[in-house]
Protein backbone atom coordinates (compact mmCIF):
# COMPACT_ATOMS: atom_id res chain seq x y z
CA UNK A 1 -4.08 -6.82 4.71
CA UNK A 2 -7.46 -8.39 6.18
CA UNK A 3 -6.62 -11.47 7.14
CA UNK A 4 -10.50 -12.79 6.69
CA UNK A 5 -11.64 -14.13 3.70
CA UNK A 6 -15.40 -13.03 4.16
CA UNK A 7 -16.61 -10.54 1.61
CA UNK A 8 -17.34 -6.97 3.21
CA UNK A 9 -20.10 -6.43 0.25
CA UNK A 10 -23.14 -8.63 0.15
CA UNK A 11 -24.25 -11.82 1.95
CA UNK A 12 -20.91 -13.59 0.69
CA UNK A 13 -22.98 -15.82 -1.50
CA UNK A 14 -22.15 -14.95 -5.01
CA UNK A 15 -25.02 -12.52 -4.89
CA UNK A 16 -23.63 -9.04 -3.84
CA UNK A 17 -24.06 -6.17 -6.74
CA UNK A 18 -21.68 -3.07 -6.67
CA UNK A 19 -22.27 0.30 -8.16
CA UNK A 20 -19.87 1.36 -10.72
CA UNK A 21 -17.21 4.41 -9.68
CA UNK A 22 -17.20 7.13 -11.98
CA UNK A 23 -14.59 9.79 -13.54
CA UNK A 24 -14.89 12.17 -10.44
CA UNK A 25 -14.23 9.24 -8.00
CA UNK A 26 -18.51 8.56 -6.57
CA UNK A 27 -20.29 5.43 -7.05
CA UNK A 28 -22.59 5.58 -9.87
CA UNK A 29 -25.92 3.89 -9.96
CA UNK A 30 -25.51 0.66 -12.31
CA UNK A 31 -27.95 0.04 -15.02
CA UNK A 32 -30.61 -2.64 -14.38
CA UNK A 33 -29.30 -5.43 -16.19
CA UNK A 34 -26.18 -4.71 -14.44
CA UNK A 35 -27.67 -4.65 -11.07
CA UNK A 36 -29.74 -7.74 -11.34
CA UNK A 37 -26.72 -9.48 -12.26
CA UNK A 38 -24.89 -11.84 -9.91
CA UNK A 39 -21.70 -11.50 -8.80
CA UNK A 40 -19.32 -14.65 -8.65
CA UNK A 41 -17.37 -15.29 -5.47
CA UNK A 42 -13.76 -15.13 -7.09
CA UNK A 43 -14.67 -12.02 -8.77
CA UNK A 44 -15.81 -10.36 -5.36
CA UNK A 45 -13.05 -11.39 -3.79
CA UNK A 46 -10.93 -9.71 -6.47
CA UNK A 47 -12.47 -6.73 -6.47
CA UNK A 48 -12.09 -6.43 -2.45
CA UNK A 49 -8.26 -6.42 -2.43
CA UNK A 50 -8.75 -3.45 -5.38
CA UNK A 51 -10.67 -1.62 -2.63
CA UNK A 52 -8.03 -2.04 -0.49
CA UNK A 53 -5.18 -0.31 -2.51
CA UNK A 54 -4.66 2.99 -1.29
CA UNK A 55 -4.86 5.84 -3.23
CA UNK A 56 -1.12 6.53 -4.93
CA UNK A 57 -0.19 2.68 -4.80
CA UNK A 58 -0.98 -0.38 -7.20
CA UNK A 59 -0.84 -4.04 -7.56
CA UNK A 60 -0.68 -5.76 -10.42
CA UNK A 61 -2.63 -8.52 -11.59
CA UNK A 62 -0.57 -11.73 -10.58
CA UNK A 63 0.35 -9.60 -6.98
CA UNK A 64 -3.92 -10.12 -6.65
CA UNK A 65 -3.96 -13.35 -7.36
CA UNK A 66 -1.23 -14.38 -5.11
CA UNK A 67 -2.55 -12.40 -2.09
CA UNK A 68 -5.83 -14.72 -2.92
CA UNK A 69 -4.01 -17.58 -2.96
CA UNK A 70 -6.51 -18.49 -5.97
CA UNK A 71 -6.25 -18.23 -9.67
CA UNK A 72 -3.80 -16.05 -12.19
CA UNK A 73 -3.12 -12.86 -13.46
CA UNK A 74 -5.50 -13.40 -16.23
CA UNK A 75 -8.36 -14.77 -13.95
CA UNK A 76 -8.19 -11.52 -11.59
CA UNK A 77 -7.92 -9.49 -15.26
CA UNK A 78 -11.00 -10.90 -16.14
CA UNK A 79 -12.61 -10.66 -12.94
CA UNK A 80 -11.38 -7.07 -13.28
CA UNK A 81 -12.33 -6.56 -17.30
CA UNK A 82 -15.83 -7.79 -16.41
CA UNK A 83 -16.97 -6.59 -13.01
CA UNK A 84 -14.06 -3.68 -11.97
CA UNK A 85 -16.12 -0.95 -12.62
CA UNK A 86 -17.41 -0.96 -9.45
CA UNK A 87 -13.80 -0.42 -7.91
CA UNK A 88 -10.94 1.58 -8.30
CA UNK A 89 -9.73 -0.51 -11.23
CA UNK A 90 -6.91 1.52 -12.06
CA UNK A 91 -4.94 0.30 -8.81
CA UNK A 92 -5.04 -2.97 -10.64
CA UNK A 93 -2.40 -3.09 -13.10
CA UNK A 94 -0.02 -4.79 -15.82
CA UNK A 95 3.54 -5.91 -14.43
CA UNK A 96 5.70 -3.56 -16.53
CA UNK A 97 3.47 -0.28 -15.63
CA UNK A 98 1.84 -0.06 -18.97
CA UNK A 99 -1.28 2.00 -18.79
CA UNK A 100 -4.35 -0.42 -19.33
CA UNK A 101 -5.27 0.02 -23.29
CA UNK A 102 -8.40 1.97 -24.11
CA UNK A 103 -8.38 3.60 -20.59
CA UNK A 104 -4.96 5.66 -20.80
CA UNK A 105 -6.17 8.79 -20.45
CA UNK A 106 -8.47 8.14 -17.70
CA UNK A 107 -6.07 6.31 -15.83
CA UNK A 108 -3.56 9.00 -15.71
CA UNK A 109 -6.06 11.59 -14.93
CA UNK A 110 -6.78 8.77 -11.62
CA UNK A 111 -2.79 8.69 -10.90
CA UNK A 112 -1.88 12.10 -11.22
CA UNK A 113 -4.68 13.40 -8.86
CA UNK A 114 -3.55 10.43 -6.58
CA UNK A 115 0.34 11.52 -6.72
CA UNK A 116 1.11 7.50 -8.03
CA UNK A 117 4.26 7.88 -8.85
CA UNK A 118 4.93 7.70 -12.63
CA UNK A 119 8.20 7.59 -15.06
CA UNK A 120 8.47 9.38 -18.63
CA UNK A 121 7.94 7.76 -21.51
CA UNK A 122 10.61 7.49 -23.96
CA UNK A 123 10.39 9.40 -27.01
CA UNK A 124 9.96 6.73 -28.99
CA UNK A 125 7.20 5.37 -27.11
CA UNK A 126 4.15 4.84 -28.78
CA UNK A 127 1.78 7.99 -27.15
CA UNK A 128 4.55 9.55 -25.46
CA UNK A 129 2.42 7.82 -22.43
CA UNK A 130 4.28 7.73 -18.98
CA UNK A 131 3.43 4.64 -17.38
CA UNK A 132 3.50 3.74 -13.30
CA UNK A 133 7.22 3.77 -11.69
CA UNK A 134 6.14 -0.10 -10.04
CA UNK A 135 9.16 0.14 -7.55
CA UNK A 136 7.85 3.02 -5.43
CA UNK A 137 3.80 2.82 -6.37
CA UNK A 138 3.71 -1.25 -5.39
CA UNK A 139 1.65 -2.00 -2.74
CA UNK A 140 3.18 -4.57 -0.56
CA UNK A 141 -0.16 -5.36 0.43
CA UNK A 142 0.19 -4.70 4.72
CA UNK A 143 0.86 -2.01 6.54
CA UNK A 144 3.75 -1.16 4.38
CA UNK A 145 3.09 1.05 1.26
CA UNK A 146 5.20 0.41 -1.24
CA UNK A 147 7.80 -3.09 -1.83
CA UNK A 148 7.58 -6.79 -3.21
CA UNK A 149 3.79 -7.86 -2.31
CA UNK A 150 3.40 -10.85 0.10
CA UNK A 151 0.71 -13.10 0.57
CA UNK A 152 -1.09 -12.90 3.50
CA UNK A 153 0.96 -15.09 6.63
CA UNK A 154 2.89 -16.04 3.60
CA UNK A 155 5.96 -13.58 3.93
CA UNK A 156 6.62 -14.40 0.06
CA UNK A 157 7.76 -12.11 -2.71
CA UNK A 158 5.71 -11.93 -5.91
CA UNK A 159 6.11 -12.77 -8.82
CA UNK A 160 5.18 -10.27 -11.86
């Protein structure tokens, strides 16, 4: 992974924008509120590891905010919840593989043309919804592309 902290987007201080990515994968122009609106620093810095997942792979939450060395799973989901749009948020992901509620379908449309590897869903799962086989679509987060996720000059395993 980059092992600089700067942000590639913006001056680095809290006010770079980002255009939202659409269904077919381009950046869409953002509404005016939206692109008047300031970004914070944690949430930039989130959203650069998400650009960093290649296409097929994932991390989940808590593997983000360990690489960051900063915050929690539910800091990096709300970074993601509020400003992700602007990234391929479906690389960022719940521990057990669970498709992200309200955004199933688009998801899978995202990992299917990606070739993320997925498992079945059971038949008594709710939506008969496969959701992401996390052993071989994990992003370790290096030059590796799939294993446990280690912080940067860390060389620790994640937790999930």
């Amino acid at each position: 992974m980059r092992q600089d902290r700067t942000p590639r987007h913006g001056a680095g201080d809290g006010t770079a924008r980002r255009p939202p990515v659409e269904d077919d994968g381009t950046t869409a122009r953002a509404p005016a509120a939206q692109a008047h609106a300031e970004l914070p620093e944690y949430a930039e810095r989130v959203l650069d590891v998400a650009d960093l997942i290649p296409p097929g792979h994932v991390m989940t939450y808590g593997d983000v905010a360990e690489w960051l060395g900063d915050g929690g799973p539910r800091q990096v989901g709300r970074a993601m919840a509020l400003y992700g749009s602007a990234v391929p948020w479906w690389r960022v992901v719940r521990s057990d593989g669970t498709l992200l509620p309200g955004h199933e379908l688009r998801a899978l449309a995202r990992y299917r043309d990606e070739g993320t590897p997925l498992r079945d869903a059971a038949r008594s799962a709710e939506g008969h919804l496969p959701r992401i086989d996390m052993r071989r679509a994990r992003w370790d987060g290096g030059t590796g592309q799939s294993g446990g996720t280690a912080g940067p000059d860390r060389g620790e395993e994640a937790h999930t």
